[in-house]
C-alpha atoms as a PDB file:
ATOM      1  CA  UNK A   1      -2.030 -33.776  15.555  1.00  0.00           C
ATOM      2  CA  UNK A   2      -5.026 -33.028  13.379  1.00  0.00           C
ATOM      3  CA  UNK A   3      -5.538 -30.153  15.755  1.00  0.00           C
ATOM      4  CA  UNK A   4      -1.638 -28.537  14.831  1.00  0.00           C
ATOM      5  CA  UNK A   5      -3.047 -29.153  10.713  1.00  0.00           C
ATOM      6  CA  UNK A   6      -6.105 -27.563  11.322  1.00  0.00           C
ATOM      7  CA  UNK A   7      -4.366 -24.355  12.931  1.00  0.00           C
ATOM      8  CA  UNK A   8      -1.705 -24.490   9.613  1.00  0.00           C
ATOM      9  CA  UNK A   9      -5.177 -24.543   7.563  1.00  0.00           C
ATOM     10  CA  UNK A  10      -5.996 -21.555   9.447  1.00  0.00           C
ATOM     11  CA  UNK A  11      -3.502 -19.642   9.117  1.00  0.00           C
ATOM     12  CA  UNK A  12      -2.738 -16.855   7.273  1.00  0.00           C
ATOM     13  CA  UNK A  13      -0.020 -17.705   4.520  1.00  0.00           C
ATOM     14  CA  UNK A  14       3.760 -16.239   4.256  1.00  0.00           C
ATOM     15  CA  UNK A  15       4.609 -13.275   2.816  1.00  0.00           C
ATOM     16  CA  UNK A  16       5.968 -13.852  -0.617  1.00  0.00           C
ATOM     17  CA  UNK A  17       9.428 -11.404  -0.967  1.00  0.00           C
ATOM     18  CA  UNK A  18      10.052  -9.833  -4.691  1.00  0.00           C
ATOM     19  CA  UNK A  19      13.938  -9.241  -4.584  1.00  0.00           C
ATOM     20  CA  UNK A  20      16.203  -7.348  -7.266  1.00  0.00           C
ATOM     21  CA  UNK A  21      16.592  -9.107 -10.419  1.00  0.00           C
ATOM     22  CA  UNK A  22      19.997  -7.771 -10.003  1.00  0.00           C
ATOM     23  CA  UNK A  23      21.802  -8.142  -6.842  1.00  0.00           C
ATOM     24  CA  UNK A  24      19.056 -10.220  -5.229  1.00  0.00           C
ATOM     25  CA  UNK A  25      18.334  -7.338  -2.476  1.00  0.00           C
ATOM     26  CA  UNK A  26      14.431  -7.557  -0.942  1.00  0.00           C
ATOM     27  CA  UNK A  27      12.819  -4.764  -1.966  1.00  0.00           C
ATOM     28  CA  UNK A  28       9.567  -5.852  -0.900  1.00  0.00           C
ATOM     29  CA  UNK A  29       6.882  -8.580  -0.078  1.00  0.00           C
ATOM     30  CA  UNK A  30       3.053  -9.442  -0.309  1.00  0.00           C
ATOM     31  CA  UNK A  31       2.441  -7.797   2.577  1.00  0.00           C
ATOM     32  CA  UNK A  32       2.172  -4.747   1.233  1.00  0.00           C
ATOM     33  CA  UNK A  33       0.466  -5.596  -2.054  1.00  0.00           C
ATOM     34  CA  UNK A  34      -2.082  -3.355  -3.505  1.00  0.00           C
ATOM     35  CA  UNK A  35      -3.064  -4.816  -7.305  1.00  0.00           C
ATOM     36  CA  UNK A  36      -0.587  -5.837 -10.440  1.00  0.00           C
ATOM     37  CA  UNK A  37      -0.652  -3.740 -13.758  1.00  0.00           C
ATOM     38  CA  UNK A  38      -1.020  -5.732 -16.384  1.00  0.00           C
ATOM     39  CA  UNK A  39      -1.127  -3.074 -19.264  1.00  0.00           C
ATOM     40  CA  UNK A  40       2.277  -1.711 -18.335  1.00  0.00           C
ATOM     41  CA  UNK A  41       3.897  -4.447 -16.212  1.00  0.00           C
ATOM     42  CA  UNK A  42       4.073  -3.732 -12.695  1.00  0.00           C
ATOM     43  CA  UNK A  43       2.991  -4.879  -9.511  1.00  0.00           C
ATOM     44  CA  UNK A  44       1.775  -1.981  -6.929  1.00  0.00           C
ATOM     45  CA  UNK A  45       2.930  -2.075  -3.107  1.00  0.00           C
ATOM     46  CA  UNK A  46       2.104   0.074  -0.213  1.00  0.00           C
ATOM     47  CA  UNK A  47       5.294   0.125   1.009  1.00  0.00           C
ATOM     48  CA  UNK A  48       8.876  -1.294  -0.022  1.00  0.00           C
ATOM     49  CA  UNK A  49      12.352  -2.511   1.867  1.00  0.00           C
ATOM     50  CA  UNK A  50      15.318  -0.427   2.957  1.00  0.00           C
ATOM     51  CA  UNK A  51      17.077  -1.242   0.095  1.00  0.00           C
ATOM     52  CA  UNK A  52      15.087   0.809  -2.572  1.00  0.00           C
ATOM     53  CA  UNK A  53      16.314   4.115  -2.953  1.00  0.00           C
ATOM     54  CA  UNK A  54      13.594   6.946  -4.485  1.00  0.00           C
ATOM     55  CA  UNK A  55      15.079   9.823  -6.416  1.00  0.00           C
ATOM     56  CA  UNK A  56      14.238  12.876  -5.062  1.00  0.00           C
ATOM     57  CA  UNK A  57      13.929  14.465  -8.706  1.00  0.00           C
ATOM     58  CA  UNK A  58      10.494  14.891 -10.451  1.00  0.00           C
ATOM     59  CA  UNK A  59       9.772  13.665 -13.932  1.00  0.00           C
ATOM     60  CA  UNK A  60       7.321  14.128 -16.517  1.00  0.00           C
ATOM     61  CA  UNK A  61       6.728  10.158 -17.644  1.00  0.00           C
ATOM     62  CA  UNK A  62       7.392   9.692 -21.225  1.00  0.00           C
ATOM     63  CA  UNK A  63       4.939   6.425 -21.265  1.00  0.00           C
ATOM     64  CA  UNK A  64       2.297   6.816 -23.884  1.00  0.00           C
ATOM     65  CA  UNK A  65      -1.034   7.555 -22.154  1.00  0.00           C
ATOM     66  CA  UNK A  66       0.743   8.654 -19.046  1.00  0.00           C
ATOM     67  CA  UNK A  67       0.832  12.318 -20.295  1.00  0.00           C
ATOM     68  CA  UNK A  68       1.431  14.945 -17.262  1.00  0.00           C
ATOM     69  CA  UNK A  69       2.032  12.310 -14.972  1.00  0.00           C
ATOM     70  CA  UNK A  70       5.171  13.290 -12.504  1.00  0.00           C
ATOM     71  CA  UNK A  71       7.165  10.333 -11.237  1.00  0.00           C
ATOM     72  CA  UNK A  72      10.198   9.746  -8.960  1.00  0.00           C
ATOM     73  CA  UNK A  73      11.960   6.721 -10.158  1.00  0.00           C
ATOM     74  CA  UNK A  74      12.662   4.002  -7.689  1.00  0.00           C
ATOM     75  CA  UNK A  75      16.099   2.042  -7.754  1.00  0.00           C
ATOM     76  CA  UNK A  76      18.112  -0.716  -5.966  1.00  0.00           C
ATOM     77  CA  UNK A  77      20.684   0.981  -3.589  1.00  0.00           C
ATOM     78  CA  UNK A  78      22.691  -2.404  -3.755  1.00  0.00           C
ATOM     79  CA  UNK A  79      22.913  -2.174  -7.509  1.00  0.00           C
ATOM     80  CA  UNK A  80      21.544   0.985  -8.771  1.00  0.00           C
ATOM     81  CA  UNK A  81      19.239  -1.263 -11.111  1.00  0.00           C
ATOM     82  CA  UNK A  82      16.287   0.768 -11.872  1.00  0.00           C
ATOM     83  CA  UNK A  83      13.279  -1.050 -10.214  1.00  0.00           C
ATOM     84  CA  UNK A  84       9.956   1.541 -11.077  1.00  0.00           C
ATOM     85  CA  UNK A  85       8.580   4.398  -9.942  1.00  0.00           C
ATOM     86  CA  UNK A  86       6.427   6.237  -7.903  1.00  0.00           C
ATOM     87  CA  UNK A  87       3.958   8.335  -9.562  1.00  0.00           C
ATOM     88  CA  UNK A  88       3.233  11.665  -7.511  1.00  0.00           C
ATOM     89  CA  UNK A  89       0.799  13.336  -9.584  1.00  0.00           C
ATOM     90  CA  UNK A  90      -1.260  11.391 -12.118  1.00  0.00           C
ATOM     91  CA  UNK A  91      -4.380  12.294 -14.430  1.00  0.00           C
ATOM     92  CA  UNK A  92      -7.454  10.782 -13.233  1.00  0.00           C
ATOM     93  CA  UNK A  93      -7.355   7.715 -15.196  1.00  0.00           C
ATOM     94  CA  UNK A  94      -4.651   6.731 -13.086  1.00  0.00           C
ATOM     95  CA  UNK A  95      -4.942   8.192  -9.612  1.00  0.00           C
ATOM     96  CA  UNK A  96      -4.938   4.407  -8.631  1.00  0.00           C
ATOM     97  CA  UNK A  97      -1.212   4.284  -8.548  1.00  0.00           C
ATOM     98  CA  UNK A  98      -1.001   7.503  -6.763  1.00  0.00           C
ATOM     99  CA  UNK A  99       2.089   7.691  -4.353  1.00  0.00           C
ATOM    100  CA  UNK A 100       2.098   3.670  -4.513  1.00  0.00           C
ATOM    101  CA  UNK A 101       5.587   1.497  -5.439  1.00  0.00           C
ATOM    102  CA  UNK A 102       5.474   0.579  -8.940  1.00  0.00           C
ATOM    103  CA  UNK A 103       7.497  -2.014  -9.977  1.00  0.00           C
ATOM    104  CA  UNK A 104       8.408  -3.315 -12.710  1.00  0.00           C
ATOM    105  CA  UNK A 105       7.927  -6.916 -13.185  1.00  0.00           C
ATOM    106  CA  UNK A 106      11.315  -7.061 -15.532  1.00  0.00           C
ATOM    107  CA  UNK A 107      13.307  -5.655 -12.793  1.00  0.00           C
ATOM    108  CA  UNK A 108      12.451  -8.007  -9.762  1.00  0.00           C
ATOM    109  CA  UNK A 109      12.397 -11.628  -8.969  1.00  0.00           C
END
C-alpha cells in the first residue's frame, strides 16, 4: 500500500483542460502550456483541440504596443466565440508568442 502512494507521489500530475467559456468545448490542456501573459491576459499553448478553428485571414493587431504585429484570430467552432489569436509575425519584443495559441483568459474556463 505505501508502495501504490509512493508511485501516485511520483507521478506526473493530470493535464488540466481550459474549455470554451461558451459552449464548454476543450480547446486545450496543460500539456501543451508554454507561459501565461499577464500584461494582456492570455495563457500561451503549443498546440490546441479540434474544436478551435483559426481564420485563415491576416490582421494587423490593433492592441497598443502590438504595432505591425499580424495575427489570425482563433475561435470556437462549437460556438464561434472568439477565443485569441495566433500571432504570425511579431516585432521583436514579442517574438515569444510567435506562431503560439493565445488565449484569452476571458474567453475560456
Amino acid at each position: 500500500r505505501a508502495e501504490q502512494q509512493e508511485r501516485r507521489a511520483d507521478a506526473a500530475p493530470m493535464p488540466m483542460v481550459f474549455m470554451c467559456a461558451g459552449c464548454r468545448r476543450p480547446v486545450g490542456d496543460t500539456s501543451s502550456w508554454v507561459s501565461n501573459d499577464e500584461e494582456s491576459g492570455c495563457i500561451l499553448l503549443r498546440s490546441a483541440a479540434a474544436s478551435v478553428a483559426v481564420d485563415p485571414e491576416r490582421k494587423v493587431s490593433k492592441i497598443p504596443g502590438e504595432c505591425g504585429c499580424m495575427v489570425e484570430t482563433l475561435f470556437c467552432s462549437g460556438c464561434s466565440r472568439t477565443l485569441g489569436s495566433i500571432y504570425r509575425c511579431t516585432s521583436r519584443n514579442l517574438d515569444y508568442k510567435r506562431d503560439l495559441f493565445c488565449f484569452s483568459i476571458d474567453s475560456i474556463d
